[in-house]
N, C-alpha and C. Protein backbone atom coordinates (compact mmCIF):
# COMPACT_ATOMS: atom_id res chain seq x y z
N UNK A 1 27.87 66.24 56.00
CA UNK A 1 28.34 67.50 55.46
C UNK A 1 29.69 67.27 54.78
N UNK A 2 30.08 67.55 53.38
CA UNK A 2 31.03 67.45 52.95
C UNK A 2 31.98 68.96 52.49
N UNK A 3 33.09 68.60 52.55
CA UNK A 3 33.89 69.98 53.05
C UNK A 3 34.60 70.13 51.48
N UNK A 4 34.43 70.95 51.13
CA UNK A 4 35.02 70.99 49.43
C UNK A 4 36.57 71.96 50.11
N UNK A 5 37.12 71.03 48.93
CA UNK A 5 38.71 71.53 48.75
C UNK A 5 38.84 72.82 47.97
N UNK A 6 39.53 73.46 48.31
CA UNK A 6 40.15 74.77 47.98
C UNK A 6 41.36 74.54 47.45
N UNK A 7 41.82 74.39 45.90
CA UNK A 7 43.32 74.30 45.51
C UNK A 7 43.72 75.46 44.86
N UNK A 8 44.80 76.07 45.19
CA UNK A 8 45.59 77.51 44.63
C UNK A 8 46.88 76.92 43.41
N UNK A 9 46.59 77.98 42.34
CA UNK A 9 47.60 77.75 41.42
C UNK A 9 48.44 78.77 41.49
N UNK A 10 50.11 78.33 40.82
CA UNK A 10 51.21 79.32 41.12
C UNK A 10 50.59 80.75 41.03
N UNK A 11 49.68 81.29 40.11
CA UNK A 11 49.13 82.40 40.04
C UNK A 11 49.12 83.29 40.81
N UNK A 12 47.87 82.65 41.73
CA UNK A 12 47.13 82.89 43.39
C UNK A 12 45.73 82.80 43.09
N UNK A 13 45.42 82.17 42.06
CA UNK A 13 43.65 81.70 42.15
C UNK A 13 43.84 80.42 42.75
N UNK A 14 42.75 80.78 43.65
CA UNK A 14 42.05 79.69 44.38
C UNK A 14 40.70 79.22 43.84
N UNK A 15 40.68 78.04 43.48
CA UNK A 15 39.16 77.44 43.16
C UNK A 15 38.80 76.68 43.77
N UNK A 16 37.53 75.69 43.93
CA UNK A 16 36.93 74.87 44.29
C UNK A 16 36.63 74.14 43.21
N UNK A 17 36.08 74.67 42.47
CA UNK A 17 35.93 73.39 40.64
C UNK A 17 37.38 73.66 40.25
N UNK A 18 37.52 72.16 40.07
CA UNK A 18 38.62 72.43 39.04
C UNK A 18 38.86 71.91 37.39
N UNK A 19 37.88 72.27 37.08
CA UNK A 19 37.73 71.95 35.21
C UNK A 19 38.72 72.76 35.08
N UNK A 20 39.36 72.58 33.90
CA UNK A 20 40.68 72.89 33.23
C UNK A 20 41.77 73.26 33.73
N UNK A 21 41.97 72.20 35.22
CA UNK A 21 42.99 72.41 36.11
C UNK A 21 43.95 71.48 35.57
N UNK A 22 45.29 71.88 35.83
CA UNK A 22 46.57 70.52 35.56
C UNK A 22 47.34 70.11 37.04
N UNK A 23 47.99 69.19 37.03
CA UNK A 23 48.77 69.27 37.76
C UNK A 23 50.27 69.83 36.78
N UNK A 24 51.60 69.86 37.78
CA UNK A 24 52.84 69.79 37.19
C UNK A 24 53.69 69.17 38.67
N UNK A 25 54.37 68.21 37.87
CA UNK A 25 55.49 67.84 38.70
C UNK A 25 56.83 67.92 37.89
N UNK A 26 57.69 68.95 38.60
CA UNK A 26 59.26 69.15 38.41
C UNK A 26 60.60 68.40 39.29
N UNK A 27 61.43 67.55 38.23
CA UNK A 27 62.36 67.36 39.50
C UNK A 27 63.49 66.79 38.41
N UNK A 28 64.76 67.15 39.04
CA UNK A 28 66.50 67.38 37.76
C UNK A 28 65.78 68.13 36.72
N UNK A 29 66.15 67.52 36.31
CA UNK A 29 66.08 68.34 34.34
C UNK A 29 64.53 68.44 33.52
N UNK A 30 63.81 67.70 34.98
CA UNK A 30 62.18 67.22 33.73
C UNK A 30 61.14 68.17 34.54
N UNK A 31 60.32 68.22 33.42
CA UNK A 31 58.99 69.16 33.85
C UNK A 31 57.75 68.12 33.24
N UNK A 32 57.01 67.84 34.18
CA UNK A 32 55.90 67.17 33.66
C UNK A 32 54.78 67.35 33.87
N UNK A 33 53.61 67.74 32.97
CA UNK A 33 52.04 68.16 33.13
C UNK A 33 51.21 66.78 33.20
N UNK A 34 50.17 66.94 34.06
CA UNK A 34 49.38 65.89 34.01
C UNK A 34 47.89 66.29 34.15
N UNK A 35 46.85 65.73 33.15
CA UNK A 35 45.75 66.33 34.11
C UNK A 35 44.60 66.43 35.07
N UNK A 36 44.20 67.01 34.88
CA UNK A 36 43.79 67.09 36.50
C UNK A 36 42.60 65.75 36.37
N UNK A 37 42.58 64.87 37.82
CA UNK A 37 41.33 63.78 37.73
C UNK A 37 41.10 63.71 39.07
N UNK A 38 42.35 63.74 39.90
CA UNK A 38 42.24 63.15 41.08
C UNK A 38 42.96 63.55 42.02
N UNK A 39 44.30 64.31 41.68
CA UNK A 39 45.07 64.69 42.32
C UNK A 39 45.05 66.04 43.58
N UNK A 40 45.05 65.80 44.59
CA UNK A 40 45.00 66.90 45.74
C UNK A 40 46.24 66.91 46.08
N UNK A 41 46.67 68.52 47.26
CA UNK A 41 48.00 68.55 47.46
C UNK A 41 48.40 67.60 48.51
N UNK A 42 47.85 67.06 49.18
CA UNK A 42 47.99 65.61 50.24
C UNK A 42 48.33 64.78 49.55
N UNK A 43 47.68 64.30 48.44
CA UNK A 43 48.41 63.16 47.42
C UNK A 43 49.46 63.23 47.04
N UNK A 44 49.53 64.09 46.50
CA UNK A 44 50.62 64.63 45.77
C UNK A 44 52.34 64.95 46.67
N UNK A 45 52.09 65.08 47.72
CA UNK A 45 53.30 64.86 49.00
C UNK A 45 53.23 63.75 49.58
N UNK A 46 52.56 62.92 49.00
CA UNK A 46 52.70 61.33 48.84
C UNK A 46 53.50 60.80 48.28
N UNK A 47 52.83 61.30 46.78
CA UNK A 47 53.45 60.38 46.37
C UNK A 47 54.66 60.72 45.45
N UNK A 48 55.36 61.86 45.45
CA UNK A 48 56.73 62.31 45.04
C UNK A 48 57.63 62.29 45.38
N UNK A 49 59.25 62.24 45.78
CA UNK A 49 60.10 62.07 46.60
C UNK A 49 60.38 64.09 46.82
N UNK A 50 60.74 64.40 47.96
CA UNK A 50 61.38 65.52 48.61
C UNK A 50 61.86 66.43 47.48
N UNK A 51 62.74 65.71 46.55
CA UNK A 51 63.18 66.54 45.19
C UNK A 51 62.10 67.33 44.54
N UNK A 52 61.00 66.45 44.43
CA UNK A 52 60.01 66.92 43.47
C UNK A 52 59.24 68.41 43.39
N UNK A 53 59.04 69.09 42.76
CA UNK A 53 58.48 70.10 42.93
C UNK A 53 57.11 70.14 42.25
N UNK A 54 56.11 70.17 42.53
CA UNK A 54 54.63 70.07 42.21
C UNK A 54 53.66 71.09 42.92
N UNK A 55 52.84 71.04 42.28
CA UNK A 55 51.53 72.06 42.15
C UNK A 55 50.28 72.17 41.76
N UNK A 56 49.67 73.15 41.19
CA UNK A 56 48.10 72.90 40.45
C UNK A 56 48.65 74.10 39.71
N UNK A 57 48.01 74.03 38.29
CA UNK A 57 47.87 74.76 37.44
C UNK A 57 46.29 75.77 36.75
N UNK A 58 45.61 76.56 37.21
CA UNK A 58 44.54 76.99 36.86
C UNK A 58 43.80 76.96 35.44
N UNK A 59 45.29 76.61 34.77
CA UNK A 59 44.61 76.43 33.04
C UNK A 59 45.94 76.27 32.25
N UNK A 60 45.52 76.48 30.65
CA UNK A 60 46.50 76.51 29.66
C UNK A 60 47.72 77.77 30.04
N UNK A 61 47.13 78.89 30.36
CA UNK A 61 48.41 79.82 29.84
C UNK A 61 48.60 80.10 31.65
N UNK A 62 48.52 79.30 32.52
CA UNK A 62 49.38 79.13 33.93
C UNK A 62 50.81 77.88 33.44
N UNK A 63 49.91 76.73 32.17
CA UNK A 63 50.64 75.89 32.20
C UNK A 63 51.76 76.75 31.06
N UNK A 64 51.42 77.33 30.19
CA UNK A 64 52.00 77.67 28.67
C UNK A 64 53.19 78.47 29.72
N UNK A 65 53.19 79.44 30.98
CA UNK A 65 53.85 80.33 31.32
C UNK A 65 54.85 79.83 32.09
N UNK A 66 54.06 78.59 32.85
CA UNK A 66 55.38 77.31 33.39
C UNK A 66 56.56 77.14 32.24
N UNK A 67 56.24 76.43 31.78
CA UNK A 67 57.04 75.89 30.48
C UNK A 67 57.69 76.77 29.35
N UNK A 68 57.29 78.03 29.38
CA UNK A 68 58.15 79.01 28.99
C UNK A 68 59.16 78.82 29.90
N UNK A 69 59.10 79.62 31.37
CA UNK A 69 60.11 79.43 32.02
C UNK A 69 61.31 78.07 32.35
N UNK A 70 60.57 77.29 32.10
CA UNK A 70 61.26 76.08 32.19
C UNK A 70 62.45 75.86 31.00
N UNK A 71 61.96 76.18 29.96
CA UNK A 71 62.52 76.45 28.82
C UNK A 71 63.76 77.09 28.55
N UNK A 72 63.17 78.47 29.42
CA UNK A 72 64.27 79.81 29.24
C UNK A 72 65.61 79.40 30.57
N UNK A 73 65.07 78.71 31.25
CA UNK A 73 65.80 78.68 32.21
C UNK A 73 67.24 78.06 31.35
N UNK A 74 68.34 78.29 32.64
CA UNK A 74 69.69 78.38 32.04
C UNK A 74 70.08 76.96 33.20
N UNK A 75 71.08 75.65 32.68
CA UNK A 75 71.33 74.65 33.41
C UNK A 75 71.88 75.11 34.31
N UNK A 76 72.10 74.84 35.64
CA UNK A 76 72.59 74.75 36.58
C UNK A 76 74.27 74.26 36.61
N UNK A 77 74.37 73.06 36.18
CA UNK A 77 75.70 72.52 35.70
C UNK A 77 76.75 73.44 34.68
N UNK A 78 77.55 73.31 35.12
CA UNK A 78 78.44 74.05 33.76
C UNK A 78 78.57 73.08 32.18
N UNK A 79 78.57 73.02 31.23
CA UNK A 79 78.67 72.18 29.79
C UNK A 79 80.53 71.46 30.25
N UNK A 80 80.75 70.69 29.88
CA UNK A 80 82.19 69.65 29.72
C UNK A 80 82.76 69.88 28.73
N UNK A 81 83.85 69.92 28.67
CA UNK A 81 84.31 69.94 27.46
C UNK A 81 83.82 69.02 26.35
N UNK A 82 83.16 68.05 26.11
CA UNK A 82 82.81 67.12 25.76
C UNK A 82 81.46 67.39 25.12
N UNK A 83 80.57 68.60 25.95
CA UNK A 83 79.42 69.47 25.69
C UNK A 83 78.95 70.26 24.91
N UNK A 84 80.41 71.08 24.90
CA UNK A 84 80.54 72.38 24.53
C UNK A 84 80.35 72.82 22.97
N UNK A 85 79.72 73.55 22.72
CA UNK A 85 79.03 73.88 21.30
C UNK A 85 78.18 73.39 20.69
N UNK A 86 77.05 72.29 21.48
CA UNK A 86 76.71 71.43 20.85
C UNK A 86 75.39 72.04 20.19
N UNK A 87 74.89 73.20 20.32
CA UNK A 87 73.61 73.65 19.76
C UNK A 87 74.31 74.21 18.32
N UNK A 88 75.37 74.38 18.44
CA UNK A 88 76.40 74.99 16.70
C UNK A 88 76.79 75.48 16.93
C-alpha cells in the first residue's frame, strides 16, 4: 500500500498531483524558483541551512505573487553613504 503525499502551497491548496507545482527557496537577499521533480518538504529541511526559507508553490500566479512581493519588499539594512541615490 502506498501512502501519497499531500503538499500545501503558501495559498492553502493542498494537492496530491503536483503538475505545475514549483518549489521556492528564500534566504539574504535571493529568491529562487525551481521546478517541481522531486522535491518533498522532508527534503527540502535537508537540504537548506536554518536561514532558508522554502515551500511549494501551486502554480504560476502563487509563483508571479511571491515575486511581486519579493520585489516590493523594502531592504532591511539601511543604504551607506556610499549607497545612497543610486537608483537616480
Amino acid at each position: 500500500m502506498t501512502v501519497a503525499k499531500t503538499y500545501k502551497c503558501r495559498c492553502g491548496i493542498e494537492r496530491r498531483e503536483v503538475n505545475h507545482w514549483f518549489v521556492y527557496t528564500r534566504s539574504g537577499a535571493g529568491l529562487e524558483f525551481h521546478r517541481w521533480n522531486w522535491v518533498g518538504r522532508e527534503e527540502l529541511e535537508n537540504l537548506f541551512p536554518d536561514e532558508t526559507e522554502f515551500g511549494h508553490l501551486c502554480g504560476q500566479q502563487c509563483a508571479h505573487k511571491l515575486l511581486d512581493e519579493f520585489l516590493n519588499e523594502r531592504p532591511t539594512e539601511e543604504k551607506g553613504e556610499d549607497d545612497a541615490d543610486v537608483d537616480g
